[in-house]
PDB file of N, CA and C in Angstrom:
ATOM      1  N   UNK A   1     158.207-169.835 -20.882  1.00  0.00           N
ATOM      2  CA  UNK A   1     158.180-171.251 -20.578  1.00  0.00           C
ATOM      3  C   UNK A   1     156.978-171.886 -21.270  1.00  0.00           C
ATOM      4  N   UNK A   2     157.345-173.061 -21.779  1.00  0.00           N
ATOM      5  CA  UNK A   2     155.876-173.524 -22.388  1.00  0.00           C
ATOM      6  C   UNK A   2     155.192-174.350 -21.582  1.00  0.00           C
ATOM      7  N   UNK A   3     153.831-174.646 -21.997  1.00  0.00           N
ATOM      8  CA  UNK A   3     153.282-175.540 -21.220  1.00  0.00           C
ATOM      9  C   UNK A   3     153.661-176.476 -21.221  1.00  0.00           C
ATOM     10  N   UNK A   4     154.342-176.857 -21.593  1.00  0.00           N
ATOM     11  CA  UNK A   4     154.740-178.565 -21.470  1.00  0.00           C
ATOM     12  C   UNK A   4     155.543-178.328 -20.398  1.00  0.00           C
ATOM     13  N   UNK A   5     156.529-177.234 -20.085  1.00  0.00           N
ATOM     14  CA  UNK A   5     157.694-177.367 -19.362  1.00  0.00           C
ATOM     15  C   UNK A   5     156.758-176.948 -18.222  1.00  0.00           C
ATOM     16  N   UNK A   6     155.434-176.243 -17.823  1.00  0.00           N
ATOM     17  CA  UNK A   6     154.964-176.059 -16.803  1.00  0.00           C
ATOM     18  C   UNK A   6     154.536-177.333 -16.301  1.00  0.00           C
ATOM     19  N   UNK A   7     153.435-178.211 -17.043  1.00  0.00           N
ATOM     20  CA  UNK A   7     152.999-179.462 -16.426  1.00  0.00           C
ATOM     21  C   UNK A   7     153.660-180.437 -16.052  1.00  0.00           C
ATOM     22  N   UNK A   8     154.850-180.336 -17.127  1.00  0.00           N
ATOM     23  CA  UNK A   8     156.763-181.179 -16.153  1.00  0.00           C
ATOM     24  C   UNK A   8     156.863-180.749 -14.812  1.00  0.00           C
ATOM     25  N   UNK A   9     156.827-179.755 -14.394  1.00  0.00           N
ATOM     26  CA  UNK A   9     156.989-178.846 -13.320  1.00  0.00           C
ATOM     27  C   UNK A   9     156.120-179.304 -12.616  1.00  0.00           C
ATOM     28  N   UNK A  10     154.497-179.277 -12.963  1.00  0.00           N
ATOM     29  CA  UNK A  10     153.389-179.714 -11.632  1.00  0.00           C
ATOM     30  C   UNK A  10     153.842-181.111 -11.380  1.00  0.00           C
ATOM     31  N   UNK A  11     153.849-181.961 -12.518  1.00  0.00           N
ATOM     32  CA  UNK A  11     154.116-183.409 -11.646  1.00  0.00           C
ATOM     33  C   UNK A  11     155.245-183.795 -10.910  1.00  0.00           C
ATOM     34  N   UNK A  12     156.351-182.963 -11.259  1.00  0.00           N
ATOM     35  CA  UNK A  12     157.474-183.327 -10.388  1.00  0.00           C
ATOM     36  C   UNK A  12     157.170-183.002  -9.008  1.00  0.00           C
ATOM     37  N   UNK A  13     156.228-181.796  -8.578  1.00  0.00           N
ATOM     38  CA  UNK A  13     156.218-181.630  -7.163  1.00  0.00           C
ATOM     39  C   UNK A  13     154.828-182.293  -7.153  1.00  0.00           C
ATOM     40  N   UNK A  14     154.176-182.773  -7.873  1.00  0.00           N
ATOM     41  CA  UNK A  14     153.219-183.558  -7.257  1.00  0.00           C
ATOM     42  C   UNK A  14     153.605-184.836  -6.969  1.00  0.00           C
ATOM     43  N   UNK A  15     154.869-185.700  -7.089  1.00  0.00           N
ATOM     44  CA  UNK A  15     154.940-186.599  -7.195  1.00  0.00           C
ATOM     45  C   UNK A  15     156.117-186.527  -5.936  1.00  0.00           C
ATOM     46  N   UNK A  16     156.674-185.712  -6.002  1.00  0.00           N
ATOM     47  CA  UNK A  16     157.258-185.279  -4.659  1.00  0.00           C
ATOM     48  C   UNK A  16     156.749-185.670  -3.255  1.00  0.00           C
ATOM     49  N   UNK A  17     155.142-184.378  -3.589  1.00  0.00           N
ATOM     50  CA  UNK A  17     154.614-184.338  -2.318  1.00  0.00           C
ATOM     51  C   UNK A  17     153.814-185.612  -2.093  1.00  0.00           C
ATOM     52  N   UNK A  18     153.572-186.797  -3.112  1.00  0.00           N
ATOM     53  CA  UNK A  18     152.755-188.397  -3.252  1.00  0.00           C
ATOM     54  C   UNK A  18     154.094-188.730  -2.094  1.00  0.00           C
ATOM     55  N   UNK A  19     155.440-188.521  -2.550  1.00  0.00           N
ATOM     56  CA  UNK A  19     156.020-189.493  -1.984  1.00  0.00           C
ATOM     57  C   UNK A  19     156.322-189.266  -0.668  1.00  0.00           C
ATOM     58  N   UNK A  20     156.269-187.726  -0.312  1.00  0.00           N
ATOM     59  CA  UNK A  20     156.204-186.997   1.165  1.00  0.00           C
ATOM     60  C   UNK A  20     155.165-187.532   1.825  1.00  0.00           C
ATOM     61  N   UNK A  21     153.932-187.539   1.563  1.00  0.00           N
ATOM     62  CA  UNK A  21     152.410-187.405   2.260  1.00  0.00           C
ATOM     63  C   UNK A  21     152.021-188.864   2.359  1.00  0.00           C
ATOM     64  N   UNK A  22     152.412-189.826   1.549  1.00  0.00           N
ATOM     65  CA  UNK A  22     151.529-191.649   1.582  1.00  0.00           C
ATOM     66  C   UNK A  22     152.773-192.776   1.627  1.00  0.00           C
ATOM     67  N   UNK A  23     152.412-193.450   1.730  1.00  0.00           N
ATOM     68  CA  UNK A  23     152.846-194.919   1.875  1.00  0.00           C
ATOM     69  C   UNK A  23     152.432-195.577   0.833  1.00  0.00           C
ATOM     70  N   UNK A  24     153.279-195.921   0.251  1.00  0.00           N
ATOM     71  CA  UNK A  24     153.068-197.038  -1.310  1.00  0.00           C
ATOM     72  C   UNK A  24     152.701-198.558  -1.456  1.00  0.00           C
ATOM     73  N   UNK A  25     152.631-199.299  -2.382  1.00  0.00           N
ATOM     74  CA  UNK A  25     151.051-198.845  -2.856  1.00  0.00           C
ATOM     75  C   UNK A  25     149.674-198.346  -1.373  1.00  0.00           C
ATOM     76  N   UNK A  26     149.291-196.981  -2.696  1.00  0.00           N
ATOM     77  CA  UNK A  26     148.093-196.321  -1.677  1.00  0.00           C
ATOM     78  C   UNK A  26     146.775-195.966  -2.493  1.00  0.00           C
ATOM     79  N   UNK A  27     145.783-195.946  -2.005  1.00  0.00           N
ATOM     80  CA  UNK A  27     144.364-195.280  -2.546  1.00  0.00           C
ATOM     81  C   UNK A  27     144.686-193.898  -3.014  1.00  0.00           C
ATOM     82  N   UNK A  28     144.016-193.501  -4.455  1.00  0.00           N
ATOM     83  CA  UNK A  28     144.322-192.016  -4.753  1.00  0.00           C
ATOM     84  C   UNK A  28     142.943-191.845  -5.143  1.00  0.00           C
ATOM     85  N   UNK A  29     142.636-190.393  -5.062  1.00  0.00           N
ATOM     86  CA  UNK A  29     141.245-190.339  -5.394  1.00  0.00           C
ATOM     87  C   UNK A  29     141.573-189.098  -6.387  1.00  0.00           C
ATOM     88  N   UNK A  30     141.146-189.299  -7.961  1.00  0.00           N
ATOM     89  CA  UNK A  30     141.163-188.516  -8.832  1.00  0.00           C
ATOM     90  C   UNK A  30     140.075-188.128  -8.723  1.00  0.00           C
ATOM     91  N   UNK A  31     139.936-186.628  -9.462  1.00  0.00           N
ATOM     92  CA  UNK A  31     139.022-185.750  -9.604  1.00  0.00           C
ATOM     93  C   UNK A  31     138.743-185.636 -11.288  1.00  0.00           C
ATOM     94  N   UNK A  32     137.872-185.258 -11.815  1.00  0.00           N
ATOM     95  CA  UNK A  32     137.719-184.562 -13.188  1.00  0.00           C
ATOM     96  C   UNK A  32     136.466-183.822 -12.950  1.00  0.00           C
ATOM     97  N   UNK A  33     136.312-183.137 -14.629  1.00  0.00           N
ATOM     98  CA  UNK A  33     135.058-182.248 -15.117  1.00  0.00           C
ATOM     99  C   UNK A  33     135.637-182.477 -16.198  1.00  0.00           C
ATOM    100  N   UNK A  34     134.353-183.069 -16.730  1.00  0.00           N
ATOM    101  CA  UNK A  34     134.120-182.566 -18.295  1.00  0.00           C
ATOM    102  C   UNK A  34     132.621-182.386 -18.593  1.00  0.00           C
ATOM    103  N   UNK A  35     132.862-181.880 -19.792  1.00  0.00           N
ATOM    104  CA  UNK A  35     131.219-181.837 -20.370  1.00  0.00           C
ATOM    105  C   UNK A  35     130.625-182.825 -20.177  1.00  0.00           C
ATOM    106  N   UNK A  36     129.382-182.445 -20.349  1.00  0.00           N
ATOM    107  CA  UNK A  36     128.340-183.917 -19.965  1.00  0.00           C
ATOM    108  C   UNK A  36     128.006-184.619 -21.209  1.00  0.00           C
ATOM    109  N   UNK A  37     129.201-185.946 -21.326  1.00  0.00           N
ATOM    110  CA  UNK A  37     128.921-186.538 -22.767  1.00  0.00           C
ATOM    111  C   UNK A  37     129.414-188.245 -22.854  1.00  0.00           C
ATOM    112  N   UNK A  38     128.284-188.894 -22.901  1.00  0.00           N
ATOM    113  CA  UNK A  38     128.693-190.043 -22.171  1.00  0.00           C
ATOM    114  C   UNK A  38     129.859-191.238 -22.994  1.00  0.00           C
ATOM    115  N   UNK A  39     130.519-190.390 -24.031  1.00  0.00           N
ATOM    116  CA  UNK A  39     131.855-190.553 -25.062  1.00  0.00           C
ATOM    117  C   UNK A  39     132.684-190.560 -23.881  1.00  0.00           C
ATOM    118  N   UNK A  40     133.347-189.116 -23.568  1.00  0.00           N
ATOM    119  CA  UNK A  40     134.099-188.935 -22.662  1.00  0.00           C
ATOM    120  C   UNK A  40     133.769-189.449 -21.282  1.00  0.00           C
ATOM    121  N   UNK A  41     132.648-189.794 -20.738  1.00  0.00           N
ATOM    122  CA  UNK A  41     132.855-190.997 -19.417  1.00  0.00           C
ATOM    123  C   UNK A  41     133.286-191.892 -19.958  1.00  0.00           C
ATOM    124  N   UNK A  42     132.889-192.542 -20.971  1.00  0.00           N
ATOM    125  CA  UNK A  42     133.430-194.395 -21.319  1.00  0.00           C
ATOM    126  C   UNK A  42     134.391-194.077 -21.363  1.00  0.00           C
ATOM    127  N   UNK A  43     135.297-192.705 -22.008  1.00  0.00           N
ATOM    128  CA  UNK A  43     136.695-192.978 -22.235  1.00  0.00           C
ATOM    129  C   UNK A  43     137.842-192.940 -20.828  1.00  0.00           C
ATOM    130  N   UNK A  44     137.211-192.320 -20.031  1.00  0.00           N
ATOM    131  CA  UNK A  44     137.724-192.359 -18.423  1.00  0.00           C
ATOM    132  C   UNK A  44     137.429-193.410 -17.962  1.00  0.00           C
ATOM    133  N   UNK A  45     136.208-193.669 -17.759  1.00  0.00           N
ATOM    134  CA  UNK A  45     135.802-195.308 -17.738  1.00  0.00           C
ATOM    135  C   UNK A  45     136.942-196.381 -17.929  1.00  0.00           C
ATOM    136  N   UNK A  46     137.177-196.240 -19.254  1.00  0.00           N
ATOM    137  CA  UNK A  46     137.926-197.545 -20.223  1.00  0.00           C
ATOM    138  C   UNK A  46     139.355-197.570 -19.152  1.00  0.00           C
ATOM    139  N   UNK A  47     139.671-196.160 -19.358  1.00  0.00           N
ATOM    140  CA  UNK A  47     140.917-195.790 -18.632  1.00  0.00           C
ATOM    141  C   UNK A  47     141.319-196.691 -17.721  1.00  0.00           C
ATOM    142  N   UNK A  48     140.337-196.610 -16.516  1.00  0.00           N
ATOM    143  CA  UNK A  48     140.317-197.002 -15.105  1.00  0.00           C
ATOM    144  C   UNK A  48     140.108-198.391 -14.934  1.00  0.00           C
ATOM    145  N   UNK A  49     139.201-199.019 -16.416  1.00  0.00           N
ATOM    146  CA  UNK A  49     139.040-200.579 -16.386  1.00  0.00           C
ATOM    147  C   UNK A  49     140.320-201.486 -15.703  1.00  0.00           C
ATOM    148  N   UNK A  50     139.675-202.240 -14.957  1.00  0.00           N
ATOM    149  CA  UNK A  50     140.805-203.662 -14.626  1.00  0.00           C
ATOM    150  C   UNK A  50     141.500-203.096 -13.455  1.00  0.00           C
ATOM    151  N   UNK A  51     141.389-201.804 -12.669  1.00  0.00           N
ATOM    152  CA  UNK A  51     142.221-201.376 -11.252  1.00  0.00           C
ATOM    153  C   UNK A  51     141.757-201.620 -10.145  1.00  0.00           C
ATOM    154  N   UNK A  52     139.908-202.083 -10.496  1.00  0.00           N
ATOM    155  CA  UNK A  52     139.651-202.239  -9.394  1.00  0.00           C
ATOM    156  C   UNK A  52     138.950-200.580  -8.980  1.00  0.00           C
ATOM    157  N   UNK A  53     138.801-199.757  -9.315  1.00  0.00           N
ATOM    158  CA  UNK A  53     138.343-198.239  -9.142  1.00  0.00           C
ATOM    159  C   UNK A  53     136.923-198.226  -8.634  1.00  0.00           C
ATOM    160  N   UNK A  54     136.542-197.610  -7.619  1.00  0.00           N
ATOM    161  CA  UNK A  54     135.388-197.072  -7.462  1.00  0.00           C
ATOM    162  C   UNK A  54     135.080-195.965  -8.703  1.00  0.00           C
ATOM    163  N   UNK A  55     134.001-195.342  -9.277  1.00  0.00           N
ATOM    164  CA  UNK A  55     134.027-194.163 -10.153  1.00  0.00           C
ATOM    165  C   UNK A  55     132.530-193.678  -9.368  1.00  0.00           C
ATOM    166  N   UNK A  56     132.675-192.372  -9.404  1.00  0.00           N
ATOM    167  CA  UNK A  56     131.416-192.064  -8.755  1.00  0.00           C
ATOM    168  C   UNK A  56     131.180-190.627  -9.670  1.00  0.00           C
ATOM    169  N   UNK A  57     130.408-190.136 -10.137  1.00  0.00           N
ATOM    170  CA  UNK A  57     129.665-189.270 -11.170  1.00  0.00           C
ATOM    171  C   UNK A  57     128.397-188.216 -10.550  1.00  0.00           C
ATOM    172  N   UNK A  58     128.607-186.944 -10.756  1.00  0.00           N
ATOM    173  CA  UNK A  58     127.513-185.867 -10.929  1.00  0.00           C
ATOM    174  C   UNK A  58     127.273-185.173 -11.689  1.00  0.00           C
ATOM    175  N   UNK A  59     126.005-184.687 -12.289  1.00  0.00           N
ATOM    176  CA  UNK A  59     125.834-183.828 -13.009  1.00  0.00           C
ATOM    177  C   UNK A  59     125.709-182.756 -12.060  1.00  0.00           C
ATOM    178  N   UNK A  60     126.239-181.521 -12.854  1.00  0.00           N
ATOM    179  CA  UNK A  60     126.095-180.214 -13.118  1.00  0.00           C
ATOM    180  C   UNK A  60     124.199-179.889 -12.474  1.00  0.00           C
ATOM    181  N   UNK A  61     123.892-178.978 -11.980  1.00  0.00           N
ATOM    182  CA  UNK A  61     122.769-178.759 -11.661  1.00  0.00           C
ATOM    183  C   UNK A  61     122.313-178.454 -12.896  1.00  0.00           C
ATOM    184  N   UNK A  62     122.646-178.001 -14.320  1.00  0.00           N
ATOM    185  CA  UNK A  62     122.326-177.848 -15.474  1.00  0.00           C
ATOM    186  C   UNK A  62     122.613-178.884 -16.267  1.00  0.00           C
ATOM    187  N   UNK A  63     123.056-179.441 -16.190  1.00  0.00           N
ATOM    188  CA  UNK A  63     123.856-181.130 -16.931  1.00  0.00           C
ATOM    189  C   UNK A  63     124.665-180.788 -17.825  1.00  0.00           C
ATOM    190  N   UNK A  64     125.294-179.248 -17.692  1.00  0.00           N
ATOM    191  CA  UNK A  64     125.940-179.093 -18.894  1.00  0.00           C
ATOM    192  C   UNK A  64     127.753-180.022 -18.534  1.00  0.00           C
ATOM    193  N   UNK A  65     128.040-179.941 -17.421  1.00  0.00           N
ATOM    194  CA  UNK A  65     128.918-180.333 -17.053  1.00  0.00           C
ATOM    195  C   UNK A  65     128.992-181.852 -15.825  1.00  0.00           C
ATOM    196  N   UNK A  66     129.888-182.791 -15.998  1.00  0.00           N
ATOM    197  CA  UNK A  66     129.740-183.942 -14.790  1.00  0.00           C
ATOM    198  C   UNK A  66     131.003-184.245 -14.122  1.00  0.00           C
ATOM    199  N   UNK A  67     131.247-184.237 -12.877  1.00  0.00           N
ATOM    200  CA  UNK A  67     132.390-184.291 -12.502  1.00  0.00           C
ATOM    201  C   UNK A  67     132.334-185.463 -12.243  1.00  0.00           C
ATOM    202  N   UNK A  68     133.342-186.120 -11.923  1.00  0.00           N
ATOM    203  CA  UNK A  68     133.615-187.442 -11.848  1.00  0.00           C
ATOM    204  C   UNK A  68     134.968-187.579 -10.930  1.00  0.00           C
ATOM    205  N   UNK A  69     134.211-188.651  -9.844  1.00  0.00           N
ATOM    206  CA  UNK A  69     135.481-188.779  -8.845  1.00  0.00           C
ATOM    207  C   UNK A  69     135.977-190.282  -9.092  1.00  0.00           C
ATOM    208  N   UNK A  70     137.299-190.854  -9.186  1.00  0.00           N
ATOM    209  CA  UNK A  70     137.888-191.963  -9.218  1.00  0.00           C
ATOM    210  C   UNK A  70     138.745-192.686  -7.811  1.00  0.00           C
ATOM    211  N   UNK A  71     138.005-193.468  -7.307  1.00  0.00           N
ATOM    212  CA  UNK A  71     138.543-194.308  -5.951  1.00  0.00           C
ATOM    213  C   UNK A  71     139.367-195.676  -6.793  1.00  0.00           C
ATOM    214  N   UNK A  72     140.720-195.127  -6.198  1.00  0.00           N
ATOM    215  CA  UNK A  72     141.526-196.276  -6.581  1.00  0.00           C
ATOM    216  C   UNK A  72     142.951-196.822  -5.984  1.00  0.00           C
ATOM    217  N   UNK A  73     143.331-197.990  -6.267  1.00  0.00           N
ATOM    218  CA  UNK A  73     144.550-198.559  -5.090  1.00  0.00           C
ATOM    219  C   UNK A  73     145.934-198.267  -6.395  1.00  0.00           C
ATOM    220  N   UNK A  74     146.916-197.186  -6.437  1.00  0.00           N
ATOM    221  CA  UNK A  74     147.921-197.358  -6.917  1.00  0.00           C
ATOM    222  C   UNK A  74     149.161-197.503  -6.737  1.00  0.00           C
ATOM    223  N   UNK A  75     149.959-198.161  -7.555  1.00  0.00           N
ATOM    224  CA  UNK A  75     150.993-198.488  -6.626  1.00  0.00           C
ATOM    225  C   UNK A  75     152.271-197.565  -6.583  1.00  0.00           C
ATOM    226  N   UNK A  76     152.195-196.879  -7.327  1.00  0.00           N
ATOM    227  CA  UNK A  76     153.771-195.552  -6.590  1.00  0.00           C
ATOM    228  C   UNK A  76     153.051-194.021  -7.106  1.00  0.00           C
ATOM    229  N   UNK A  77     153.408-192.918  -6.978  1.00  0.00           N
ATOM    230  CA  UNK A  77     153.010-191.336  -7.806  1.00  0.00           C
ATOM    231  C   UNK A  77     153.702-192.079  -9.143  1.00  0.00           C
ATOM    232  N   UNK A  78     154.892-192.538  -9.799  1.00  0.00           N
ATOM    233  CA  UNK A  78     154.697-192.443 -11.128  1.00  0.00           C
ATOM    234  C   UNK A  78     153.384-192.695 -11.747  1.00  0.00           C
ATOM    235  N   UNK A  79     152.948-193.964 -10.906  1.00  0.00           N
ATOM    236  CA  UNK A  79     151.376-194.356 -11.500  1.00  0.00           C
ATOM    237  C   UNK A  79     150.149-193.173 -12.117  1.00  0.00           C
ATOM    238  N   UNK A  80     150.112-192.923 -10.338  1.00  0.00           N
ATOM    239  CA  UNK A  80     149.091-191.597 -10.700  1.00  0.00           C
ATOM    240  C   UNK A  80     149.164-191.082 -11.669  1.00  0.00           C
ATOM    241  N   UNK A  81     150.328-190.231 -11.447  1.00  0.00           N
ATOM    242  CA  UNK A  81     150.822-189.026 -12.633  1.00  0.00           C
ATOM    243  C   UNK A  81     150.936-189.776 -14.319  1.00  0.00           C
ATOM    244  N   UNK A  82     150.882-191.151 -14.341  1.00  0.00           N
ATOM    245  CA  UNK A  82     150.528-191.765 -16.047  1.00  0.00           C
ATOM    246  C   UNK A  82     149.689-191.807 -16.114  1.00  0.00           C
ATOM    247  N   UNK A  83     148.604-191.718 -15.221  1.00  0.00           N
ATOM    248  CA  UNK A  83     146.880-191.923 -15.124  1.00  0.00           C
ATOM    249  C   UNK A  83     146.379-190.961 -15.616  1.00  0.00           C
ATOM    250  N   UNK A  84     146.947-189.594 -15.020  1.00  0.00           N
ATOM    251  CA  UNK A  84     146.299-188.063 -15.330  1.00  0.00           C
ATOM    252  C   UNK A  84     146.933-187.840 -16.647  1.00  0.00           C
ATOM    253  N   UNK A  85     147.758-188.461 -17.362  1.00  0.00           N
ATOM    254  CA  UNK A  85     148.225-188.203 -18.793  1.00  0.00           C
ATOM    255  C   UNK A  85     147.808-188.642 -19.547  1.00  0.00           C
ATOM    256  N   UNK A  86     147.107-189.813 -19.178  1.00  0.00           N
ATOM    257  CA  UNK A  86     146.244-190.713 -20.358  1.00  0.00           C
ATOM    258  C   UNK A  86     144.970-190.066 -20.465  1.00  0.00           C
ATOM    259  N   UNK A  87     144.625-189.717 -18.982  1.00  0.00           N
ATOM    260  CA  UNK A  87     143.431-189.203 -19.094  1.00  0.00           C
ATOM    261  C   UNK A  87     143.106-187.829 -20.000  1.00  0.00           C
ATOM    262  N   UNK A  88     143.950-186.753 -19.816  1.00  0.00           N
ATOM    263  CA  UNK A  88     144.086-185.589 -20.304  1.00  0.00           C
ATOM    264  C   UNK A  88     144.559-185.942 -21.584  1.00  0.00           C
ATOM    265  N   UNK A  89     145.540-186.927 -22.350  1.00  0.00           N
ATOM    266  CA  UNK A  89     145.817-186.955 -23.471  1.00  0.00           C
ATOM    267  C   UNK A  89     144.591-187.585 -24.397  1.00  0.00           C
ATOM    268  N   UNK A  90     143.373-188.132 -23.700  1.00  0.00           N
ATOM    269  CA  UNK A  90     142.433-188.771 -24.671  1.00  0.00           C
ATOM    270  C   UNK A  90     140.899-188.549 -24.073  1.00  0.00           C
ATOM    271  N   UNK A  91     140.764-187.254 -23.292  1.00  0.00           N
ATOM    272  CA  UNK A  91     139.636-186.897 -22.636  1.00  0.00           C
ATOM    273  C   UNK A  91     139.573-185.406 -23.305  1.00  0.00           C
ATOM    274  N   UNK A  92     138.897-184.571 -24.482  1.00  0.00           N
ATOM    275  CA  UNK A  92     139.432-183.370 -24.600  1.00  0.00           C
ATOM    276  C   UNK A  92     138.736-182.805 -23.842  1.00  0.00           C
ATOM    277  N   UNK A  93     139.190-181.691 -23.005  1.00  0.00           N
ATOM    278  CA  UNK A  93     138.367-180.696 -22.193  1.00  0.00           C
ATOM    279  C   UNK A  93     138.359-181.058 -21.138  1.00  0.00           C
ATOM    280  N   UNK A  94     138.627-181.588 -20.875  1.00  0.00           N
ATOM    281  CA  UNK A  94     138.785-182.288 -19.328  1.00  0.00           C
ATOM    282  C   UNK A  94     139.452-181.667 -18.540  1.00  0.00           C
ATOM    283  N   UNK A  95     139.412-181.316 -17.312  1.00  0.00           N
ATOM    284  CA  UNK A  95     139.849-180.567 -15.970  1.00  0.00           C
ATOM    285  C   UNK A  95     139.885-181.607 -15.127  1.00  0.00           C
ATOM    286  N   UNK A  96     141.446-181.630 -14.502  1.00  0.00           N
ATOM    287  CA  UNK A  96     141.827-182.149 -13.149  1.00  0.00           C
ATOM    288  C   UNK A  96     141.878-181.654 -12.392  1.00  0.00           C
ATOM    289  N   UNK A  97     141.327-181.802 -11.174  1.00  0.00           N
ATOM    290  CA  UNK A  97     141.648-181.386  -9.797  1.00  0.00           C
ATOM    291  C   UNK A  97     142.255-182.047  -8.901  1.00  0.00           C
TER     292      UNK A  97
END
């Protein structure tokens, strides 16, 4: 199976369990890690511009790495799940949680 057909796979049951677990439009709180490089915040940043997002940021006790949490109001799981694609398609290295 390739990865593509796996991450088809995560969002369908993630978008499943969005529509099992919340009430629409709802607050989602994204997660990331990436390296610590303040390219890739603006570009998550840019992302999130105009939603209205809380963004809240830590470094790494070494600063090699900053995770970054995103407080935000969206309005169905398709949303989300285009959020984490933009993000991952123009963040390289980036880890979702």
């Amino acid at each position: 199976m390739s990865t593509n057909q796996n991450s088809e796979e995560f969002y369908e049951k993630l978008k499943d369990r969005l529509y099992k677990t919340s009430s629409w439009p709802s607050e989602y709180l994204y997660k990331f890690i990436i390296k610590s490089d303040k390219k890739n915040l603006f570009v998550i940043e840019d992302l999130f511009n105009n939603l209205g997002a809380v963004i809240n940021t830590k470094e790494s006790k070494n600063g090699k790495y900053t995770s970054i949490s995103i407080n935000v109001q969206m309005s169905n799981p398709e949303a989300v799940i285009e959020k984490y694609k933009e993000v991952i398609n123009n963040v390289e290295g980036v880890i979702s949680l």
